[in-house]
Protein backbone atom coordinates (compact mmCIF):
# COMPACT_ATOMS: atom_id res chain seq x y z
CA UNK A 1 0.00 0.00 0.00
CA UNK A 2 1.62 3.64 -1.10
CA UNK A 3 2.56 5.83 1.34
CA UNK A 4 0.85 9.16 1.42
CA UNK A 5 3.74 11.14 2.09
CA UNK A 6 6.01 9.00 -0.51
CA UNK A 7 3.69 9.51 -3.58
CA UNK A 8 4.15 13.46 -2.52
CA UNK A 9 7.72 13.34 -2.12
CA UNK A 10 7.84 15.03 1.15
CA UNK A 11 8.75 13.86 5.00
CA UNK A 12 5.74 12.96 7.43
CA UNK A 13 6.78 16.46 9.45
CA UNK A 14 5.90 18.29 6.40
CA UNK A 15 4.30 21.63 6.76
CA UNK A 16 1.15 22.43 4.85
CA UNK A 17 3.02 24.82 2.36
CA UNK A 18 5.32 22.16 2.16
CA UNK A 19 2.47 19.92 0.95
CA UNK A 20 0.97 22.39 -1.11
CA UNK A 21 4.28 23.11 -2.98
CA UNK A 22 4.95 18.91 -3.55
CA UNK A 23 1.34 18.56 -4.92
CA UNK A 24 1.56 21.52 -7.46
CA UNK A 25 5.00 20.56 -8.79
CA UNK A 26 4.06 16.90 -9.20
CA UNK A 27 0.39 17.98 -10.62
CA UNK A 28 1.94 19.87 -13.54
CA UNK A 29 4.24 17.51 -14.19
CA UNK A 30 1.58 14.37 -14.43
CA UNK A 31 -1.29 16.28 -15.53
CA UNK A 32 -2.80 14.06 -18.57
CA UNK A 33 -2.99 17.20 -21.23
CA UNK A 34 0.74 17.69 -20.21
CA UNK A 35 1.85 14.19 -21.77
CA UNK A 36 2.37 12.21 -24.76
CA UNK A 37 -0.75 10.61 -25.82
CA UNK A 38 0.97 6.63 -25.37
CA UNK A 39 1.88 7.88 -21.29
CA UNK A 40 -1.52 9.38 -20.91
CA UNK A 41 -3.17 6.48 -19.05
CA UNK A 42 -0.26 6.04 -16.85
CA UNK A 43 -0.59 9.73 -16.44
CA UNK A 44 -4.30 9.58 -15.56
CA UNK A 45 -3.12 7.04 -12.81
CA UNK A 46 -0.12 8.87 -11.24
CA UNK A 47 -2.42 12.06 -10.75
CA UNK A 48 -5.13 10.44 -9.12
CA UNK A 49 -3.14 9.01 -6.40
CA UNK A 50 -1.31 12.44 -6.14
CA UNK A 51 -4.83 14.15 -5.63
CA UNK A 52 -5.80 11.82 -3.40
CA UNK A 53 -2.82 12.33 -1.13
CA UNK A 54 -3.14 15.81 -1.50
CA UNK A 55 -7.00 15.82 -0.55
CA UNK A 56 -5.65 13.51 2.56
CA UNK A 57 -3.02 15.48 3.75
CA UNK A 58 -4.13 18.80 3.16
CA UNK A 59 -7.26 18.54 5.30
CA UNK A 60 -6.35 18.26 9.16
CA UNK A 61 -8.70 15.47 10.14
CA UNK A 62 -7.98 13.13 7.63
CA UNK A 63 -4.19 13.32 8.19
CA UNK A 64 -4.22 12.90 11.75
CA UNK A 65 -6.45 9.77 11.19
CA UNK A 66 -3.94 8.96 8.52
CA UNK A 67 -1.39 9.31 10.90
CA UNK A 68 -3.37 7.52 13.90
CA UNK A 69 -3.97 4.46 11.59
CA UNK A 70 -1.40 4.25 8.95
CA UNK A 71 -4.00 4.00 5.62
CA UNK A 72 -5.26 6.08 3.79
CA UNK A 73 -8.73 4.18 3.94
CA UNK A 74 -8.80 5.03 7.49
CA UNK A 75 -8.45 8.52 6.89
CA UNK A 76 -11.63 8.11 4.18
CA UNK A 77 -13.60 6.46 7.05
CA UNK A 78 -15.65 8.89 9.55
CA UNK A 79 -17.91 7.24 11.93
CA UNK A 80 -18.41 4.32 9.57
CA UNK A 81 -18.95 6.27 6.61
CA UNK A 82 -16.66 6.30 3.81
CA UNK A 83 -16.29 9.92 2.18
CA UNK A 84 -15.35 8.92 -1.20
CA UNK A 85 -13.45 7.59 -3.27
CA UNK A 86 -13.08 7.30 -6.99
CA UNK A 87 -11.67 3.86 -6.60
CA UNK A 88 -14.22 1.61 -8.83
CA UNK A 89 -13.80 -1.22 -5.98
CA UNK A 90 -15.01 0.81 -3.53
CA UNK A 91 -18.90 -0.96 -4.14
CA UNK A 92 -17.63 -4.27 -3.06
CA UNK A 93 -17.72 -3.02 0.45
CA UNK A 94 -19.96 -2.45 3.13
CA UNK A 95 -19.91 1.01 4.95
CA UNK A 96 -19.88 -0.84 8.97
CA UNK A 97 -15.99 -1.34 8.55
CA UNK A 98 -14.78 -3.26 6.37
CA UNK A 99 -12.71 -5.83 7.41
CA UNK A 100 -10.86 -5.96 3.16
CA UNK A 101 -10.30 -2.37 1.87
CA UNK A 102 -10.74 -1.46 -1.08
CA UNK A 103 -7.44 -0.76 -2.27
CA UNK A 104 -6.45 -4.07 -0.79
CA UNK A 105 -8.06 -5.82 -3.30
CA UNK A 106 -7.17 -3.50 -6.15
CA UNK A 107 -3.61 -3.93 -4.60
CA UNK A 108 -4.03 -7.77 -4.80
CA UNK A 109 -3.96 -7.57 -9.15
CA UNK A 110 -1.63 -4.71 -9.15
CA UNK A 111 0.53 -6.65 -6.78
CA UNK A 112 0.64 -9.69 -8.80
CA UNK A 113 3.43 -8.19 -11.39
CA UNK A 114 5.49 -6.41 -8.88
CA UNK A 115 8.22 -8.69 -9.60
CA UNK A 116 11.26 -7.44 -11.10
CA UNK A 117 11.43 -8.22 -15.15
CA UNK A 118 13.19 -10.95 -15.95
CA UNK A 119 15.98 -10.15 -17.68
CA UNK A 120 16.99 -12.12 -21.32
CA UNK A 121 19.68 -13.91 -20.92
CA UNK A 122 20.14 -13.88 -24.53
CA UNK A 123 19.63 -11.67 -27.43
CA UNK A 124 17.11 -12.18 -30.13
CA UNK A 125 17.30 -14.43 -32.78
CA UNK A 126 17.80 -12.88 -36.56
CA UNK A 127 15.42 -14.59 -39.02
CA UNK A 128 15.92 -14.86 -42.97
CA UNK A 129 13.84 -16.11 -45.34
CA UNK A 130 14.76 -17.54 -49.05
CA UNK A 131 12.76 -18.82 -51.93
CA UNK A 132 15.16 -22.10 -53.12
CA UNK A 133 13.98 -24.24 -56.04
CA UNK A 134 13.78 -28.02 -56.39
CA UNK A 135 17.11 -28.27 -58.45
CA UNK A 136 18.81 -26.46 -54.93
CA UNK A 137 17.52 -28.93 -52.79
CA UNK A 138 18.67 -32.03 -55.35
CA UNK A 139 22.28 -30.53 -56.06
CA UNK A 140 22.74 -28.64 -52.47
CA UNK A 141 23.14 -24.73 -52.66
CA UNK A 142 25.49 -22.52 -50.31
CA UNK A 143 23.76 -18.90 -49.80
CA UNK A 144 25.95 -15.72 -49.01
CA UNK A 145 24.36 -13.20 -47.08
CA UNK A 146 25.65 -9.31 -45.98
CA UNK A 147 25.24 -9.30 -42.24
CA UNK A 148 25.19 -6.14 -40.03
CA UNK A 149 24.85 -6.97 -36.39
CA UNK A 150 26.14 -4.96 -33.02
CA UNK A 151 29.56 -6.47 -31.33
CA UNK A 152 30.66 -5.55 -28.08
CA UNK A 153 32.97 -2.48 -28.43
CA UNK A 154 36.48 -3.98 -27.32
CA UNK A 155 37.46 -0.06 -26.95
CA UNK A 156 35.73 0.01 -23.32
CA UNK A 157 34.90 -3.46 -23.12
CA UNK A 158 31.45 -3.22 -23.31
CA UNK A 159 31.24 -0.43 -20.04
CA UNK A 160 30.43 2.34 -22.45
CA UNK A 161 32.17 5.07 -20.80
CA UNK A 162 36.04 5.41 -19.92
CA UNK A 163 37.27 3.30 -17.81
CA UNK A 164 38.04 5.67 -15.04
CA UNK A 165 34.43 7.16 -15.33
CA UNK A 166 31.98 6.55 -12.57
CA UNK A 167 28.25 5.56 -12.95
CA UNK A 168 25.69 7.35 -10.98
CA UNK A 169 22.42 6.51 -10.22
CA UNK A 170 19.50 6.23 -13.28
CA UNK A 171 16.72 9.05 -12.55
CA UNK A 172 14.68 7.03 -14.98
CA UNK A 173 14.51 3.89 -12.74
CA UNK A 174 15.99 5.40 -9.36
CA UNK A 175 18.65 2.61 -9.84
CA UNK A 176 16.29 0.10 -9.94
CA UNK A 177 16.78 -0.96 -14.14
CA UNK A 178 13.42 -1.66 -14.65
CA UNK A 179 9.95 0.96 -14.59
CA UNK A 180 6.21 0.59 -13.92
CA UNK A 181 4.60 0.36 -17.28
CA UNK A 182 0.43 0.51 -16.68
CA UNK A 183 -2.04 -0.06 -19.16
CA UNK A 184 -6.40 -0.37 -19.01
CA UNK A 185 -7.45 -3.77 -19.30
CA UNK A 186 -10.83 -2.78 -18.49
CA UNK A 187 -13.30 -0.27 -17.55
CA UNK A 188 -12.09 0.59 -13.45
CA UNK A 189 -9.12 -1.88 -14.28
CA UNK A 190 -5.43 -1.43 -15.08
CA UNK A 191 -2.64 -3.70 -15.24
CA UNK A 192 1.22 -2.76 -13.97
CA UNK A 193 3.97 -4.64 -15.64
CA UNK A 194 7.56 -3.53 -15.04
CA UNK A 195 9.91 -3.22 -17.77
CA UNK A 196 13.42 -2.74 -18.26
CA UNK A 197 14.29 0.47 -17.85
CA UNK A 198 15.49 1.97 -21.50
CA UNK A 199 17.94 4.65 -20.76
CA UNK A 200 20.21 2.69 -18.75
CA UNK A 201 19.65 -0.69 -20.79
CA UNK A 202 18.76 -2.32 -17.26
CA UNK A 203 21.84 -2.03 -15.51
CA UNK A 204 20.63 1.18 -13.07
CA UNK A 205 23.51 2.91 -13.91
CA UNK A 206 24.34 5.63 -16.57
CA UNK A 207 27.30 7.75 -16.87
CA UNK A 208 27.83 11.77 -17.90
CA UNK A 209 28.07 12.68 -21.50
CA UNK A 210 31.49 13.49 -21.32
CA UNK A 211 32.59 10.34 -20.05
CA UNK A 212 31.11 8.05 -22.89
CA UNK A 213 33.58 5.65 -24.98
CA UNK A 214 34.57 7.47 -28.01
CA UNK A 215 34.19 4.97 -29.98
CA UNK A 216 30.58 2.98 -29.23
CA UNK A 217 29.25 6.81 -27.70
CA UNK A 218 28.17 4.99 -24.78
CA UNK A 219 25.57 2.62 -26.54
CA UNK A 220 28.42 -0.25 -25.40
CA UNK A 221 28.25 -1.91 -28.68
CA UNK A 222 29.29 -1.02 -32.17
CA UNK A 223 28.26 -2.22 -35.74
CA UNK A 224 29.87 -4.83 -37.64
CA UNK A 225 29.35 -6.26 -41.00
CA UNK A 226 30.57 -9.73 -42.51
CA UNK A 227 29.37 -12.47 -44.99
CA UNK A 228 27.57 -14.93 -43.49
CA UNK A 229 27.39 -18.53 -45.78
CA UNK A 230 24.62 -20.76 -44.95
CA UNK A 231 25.04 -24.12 -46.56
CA UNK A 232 21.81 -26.15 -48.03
CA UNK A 233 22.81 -30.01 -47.75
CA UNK A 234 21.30 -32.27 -50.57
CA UNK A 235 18.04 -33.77 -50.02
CA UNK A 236 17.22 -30.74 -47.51
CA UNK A 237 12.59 -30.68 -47.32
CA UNK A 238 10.93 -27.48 -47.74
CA UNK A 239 10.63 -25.59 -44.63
CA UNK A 240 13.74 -26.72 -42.93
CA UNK A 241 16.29 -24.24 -41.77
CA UNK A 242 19.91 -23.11 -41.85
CA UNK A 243 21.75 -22.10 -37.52
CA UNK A 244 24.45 -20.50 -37.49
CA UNK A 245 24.76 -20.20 -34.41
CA UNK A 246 26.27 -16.77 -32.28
CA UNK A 247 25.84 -14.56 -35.08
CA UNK A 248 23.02 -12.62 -33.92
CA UNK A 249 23.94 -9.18 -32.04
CA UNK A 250 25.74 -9.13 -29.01
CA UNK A 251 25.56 -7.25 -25.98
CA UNK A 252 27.52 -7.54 -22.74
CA UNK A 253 25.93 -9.80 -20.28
CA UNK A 254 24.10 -12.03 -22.97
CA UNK A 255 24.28 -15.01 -24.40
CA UNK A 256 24.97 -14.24 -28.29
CA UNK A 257 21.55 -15.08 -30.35
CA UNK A 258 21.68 -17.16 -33.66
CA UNK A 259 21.11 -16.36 -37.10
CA UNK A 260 18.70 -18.94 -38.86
CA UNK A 261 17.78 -19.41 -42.92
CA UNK A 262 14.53 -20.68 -43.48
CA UNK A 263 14.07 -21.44 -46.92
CA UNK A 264 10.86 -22.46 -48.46
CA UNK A 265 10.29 -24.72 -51.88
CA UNK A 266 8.70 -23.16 -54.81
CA UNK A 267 6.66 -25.39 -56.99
CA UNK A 268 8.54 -27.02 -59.97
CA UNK A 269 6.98 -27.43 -63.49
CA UNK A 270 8.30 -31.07 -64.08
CA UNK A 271 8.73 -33.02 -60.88
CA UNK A 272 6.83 -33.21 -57.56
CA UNK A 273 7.89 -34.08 -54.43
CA UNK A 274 6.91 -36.71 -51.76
CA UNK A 275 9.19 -37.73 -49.19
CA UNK A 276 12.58 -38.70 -50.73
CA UNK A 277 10.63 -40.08 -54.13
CA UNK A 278 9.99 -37.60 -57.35
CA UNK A 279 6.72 -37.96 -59.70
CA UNK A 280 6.35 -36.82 -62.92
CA UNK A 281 4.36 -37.42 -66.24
CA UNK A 282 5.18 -38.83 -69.56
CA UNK A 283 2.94 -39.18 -72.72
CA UNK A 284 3.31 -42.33 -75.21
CA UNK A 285 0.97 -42.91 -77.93
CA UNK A 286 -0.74 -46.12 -78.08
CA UNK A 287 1.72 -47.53 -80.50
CA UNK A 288 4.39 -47.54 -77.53
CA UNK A 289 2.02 -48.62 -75.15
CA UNK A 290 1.64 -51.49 -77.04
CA UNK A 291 4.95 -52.08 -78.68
CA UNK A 292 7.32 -51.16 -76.49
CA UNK A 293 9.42 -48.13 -76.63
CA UNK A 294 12.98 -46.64 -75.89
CA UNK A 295 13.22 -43.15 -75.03
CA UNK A 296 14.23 -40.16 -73.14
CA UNK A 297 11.24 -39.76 -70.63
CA UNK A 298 12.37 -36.91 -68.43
CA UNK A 299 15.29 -34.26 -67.45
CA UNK A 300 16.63 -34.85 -64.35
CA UNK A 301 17.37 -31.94 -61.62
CA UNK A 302 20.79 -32.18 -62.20
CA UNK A 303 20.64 -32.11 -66.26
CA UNK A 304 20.84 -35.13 -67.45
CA UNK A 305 18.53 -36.92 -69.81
CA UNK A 306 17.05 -40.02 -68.11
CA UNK A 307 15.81 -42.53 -71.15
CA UNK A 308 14.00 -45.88 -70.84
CA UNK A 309 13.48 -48.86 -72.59
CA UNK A 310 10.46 -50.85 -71.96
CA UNK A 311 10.59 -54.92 -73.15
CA UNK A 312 8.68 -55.75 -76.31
CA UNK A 313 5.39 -57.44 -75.76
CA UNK A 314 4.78 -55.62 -72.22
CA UNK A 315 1.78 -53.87 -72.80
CA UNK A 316 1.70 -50.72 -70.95
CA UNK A 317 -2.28 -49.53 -69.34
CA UNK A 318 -3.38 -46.28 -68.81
CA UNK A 319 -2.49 -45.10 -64.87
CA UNK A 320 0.67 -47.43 -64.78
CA UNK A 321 4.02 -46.08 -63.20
CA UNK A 322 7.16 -46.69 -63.92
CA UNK A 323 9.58 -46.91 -61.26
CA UNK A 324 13.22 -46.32 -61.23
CA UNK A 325 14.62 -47.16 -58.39
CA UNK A 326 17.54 -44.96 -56.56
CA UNK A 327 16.62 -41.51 -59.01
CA UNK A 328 14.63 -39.88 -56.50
CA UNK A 329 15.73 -36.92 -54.04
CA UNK A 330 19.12 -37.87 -52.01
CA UNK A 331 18.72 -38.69 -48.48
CA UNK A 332 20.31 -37.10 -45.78
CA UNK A 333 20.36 -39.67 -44.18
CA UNK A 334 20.16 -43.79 -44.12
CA UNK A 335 18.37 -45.52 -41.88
CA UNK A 336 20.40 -48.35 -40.13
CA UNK A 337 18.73 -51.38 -42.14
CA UNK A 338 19.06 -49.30 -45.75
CA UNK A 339 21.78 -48.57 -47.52
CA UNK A 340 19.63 -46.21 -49.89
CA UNK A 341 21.26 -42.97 -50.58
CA UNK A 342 18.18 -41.38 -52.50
CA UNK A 343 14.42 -42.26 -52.76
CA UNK A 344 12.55 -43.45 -56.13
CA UNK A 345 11.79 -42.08 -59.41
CA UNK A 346 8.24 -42.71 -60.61
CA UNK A 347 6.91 -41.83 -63.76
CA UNK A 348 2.72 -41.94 -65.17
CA UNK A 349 2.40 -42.57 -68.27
CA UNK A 350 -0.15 -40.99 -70.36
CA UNK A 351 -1.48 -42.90 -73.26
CA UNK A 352 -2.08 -40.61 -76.35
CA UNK A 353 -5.40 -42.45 -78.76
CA UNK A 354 -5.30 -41.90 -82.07
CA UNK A 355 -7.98 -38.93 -83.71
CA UNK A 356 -11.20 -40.45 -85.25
CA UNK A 357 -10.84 -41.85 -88.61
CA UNK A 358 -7.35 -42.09 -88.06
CA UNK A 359 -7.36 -44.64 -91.05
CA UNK A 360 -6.45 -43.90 -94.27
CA UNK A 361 -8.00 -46.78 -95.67
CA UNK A 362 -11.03 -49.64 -94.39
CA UNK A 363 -8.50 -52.38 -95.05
CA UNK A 364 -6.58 -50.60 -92.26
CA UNK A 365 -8.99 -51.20 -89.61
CA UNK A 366 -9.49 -54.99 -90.80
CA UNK A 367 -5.51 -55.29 -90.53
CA UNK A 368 -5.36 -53.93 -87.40
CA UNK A 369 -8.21 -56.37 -85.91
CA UNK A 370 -6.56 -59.32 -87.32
CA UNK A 371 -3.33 -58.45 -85.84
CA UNK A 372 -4.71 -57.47 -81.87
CA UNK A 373 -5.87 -60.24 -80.17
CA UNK A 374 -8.98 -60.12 -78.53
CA UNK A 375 -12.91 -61.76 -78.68
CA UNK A 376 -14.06 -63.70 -81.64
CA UNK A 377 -14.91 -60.87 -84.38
CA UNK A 378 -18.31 -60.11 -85.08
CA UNK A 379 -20.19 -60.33 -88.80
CA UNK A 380 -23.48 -59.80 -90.39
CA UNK A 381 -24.62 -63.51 -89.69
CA UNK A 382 -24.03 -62.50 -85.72
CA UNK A 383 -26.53 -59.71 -85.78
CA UNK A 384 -29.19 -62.31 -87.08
CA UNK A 385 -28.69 -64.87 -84.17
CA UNK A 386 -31.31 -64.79 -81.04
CA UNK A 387 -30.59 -62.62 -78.17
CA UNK A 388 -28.13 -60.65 -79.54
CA UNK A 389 -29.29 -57.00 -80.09
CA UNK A 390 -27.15 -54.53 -82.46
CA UNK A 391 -26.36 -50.60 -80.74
CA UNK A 392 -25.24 -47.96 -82.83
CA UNK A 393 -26.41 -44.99 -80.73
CA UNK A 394 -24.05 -44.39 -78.25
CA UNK A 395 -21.99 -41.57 -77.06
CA UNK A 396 -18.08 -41.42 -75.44
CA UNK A 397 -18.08 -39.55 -72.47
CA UNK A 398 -14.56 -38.87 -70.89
CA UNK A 399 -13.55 -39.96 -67.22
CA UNK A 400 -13.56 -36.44 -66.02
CA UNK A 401 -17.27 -36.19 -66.74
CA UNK A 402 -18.12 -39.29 -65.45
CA UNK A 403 -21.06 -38.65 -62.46
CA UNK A 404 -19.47 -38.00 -59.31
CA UNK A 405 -20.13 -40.95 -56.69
CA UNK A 406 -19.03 -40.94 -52.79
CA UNK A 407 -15.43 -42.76 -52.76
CA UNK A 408 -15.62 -45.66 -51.47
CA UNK A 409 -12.64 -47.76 -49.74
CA UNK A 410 -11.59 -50.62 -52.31
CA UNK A 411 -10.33 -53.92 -50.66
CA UNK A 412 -7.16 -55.33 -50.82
CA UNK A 413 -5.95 -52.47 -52.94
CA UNK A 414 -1.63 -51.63 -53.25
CA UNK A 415 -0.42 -48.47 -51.66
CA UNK A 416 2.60 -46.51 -52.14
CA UNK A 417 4.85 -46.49 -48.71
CA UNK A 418 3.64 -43.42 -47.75
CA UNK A 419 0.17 -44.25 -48.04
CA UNK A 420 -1.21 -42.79 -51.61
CA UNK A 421 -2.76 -45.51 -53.80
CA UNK A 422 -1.97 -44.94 -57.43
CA UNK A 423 -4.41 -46.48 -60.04
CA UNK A 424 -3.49 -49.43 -61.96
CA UNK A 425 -0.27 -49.57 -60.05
CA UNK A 426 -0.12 -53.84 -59.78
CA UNK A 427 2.56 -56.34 -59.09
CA UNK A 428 1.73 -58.13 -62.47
CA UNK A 429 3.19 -54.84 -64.00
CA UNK A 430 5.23 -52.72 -61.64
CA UNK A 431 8.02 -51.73 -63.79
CA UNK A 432 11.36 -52.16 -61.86
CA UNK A 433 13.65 -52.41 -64.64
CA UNK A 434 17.17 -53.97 -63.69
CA UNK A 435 18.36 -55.53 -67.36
CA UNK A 436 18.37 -53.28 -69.03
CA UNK A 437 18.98 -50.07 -66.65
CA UNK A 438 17.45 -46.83 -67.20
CA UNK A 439 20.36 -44.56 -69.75
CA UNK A 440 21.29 -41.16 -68.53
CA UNK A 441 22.34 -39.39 -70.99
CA UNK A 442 24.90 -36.59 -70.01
CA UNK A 443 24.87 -33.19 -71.41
């Protein structure tokens, strides 16, 4: 609970000009249309108590009761009645006494941040953060960076004044390094946090102009600049980060902060990313799908030309994958029962169809029949037999506007490792090629 006398600045044997004199200094100087407008509420505050001391001491009754009982809620009190008070707790309380004040339970929240800040013990962190591209995260990628950061000035060792200077005491704080910050939480409610005090940085102590370091000018620290590499390792995700650590800005008494990259992926036009395995797309037309092929299917991230050569006779269905094992993102690191170094490569294939009438002639499409196997073919004496009914009105409607059904779970089906079924993706067909390997070729 605040002393009367202390909020005024004066001694308990005060005289009443002396009173007078304390109230109108301290009045001007925290009168709220005499501050800025972000110390106004603290302002507001600070004058009410000073008015209330004021109206307290001033008036002969009340400070003899002040004196006689040692509150100021004593001193409000006559014959049971309380005289005011613009406290808003005030209507908690019954006028027969009460045995909890007022200000004891506004004291009770103010109270509960009188602690003394706790001071960093470190400096902050410095955050950067990059746009790399799939190619950086496949190859690795070192990034230089200009770096401007405060260092401890080694002229006065991080004292900030000469060394035969001597601190005095911090009117800011009264020594203390840290000041009373209050703020409205509420209508009738404030909220007192103490913060470190920011013209002596804390420490309670500032020195005289005259006697400031030369060099830093008595900030204690001084700026430095240097290149800072951060170094990407292959197979790095999107979203990790880059510490180097103690190259944040120093200052004396703390722990050094760290400087961290973050980088971030950007989407890539070719390949996609899952884990440590790489999708992409390739389109074949139905001749390949059905014949075989050998070809360049993709560009790698590094540059070279991947081609593949697919067995004759192995037909290849729309949806399939092809997989090539160990051409996938590099791996930081191998698990204990793998010796993998990098993930998969896995490649859709799109079948291109032919246009209509792709013919040039009927004896084309008769040739073509004759050569694919399939059912028994079909002629005009088939048409005639019972049962069988002949449909030339039809239309071909594409997958994509197919009617839209609720997905439902399908039994037994295969599953990539991390969990994503791919269509058409069967043992019977899974294409791990080992005779003959995939061809890079190198550019």
């Amino acid at each position: 609970m605040s002393d009367l006398y202390e909020i005024l600045g004066i001694d308990s044997s005060a005289s009443d000009s002396d009173i007078k004199k304390a109230y109108r200094r301290l009045a001007l100087r925290y009168h709220p249309d005499k501050v800025s407008e972000d110390e106004r509420i603290e302002a507001e505050i600070k004058f009410k108590e000073i008015s209330h001391a004021y109206e307290v001491l001033s008036d002969e009754t009340k400070r003899n009761n002040y004196d006689m009982y040692g509150t100021d809620d004593a001193a409000g009190f006559n014959g049971g009645t309380y005289n005011g008070s613009d406290n808003p707790f005030d209507n908690f309380f019954t006028s027969n006494g009460p045995e909890f004040t007022a200000n004891d339970f506004s004291n009770f929240f103010s109270g509960m941040n009188n602690n003394s800040p706790k001071k960093s013990k470190k400096t902050e962190d410095a955050v950067l953060n990059v746009d790399v591209t799939l190619e950086d995260l496949y190859k690795g990628k070192t990034i230089r960076s200009t770096s401007t950061r405060n260092v401890i000035c080694k002229r006065c060792e991080g004292r900030g004044a000469k060394k035969a200077a001597t601190p005095k005491t911090c009117g800011n704080c009264e020594g203390h390094g840290y000041v009373t910050k209050i703020s409205r939480v509420g209508p009738g409610l404030v909220s007192q946090q103490k913060v470190a005090c920011n013209k002596c940085e804390g420490s309670g102590k500032v020195y005289r102009t005259k006697d400031y370091c030369k060099r830093c000018q008595g900030k204690r620290v001084v700026e430095e600049t240097k290149i800072l590499e951060f170094i990407i390792e292959k197979g790095c995700k999107s979203n990790d980060s880059v510490i180097l650590k103690g190259e944040s800005d120093e200052y004396p008494g703390k722990e050094t902060g760290d400087v961290i990259l973050k980088f971030t992926c950007k989407d890539h036009s070719t390949f996609k990313r899952q884990g440590d395995d790489l999708y992409t797309k390739f389109k074949i037309p139905l001749v390949d799908s059905l014949c075989g092929f050998s070809k360049i299917v993709t560009k790698h991230l590094d540059g070279r030309d991947i081609k593949v050569s697919t067995p004759q006779g192995k037909v290849i269905k729309p949806g399939d994958f092809l997989k090539i094992k160990n051409e996938g993102m590099p791996m930081k690191k191998s698990s204990w029962f793998s010796s993998k170094t990098k993930g998969d490569l896995y490649i859709e294939i799109e079948i291109e169809f032919p246009k209509d009438n792709w013919y040039l002639e009927k004896n084309d499409l008769l040739k073509l029949r004759n050569v694919l196997p399939g059912d028994r073919k079909l002629n005009d004496s088939d048409v005639l037999e019972e049962n069988i009914e002949l449909i030339t009105d039809f239309t071909l409607v594409n997958k994509n506007n197919l009617p839209e059904y609720k997905e439902q779970e399908i039994p037994n089906g295969h599953a990539h490792a991390n969990g994503h079924a791919h269509p058409g993706y069967d043992d019977d067909y899974e294409y791990e090629y080992a005779n003959p390997q995939p061809e890079c070729r190198q550019q």
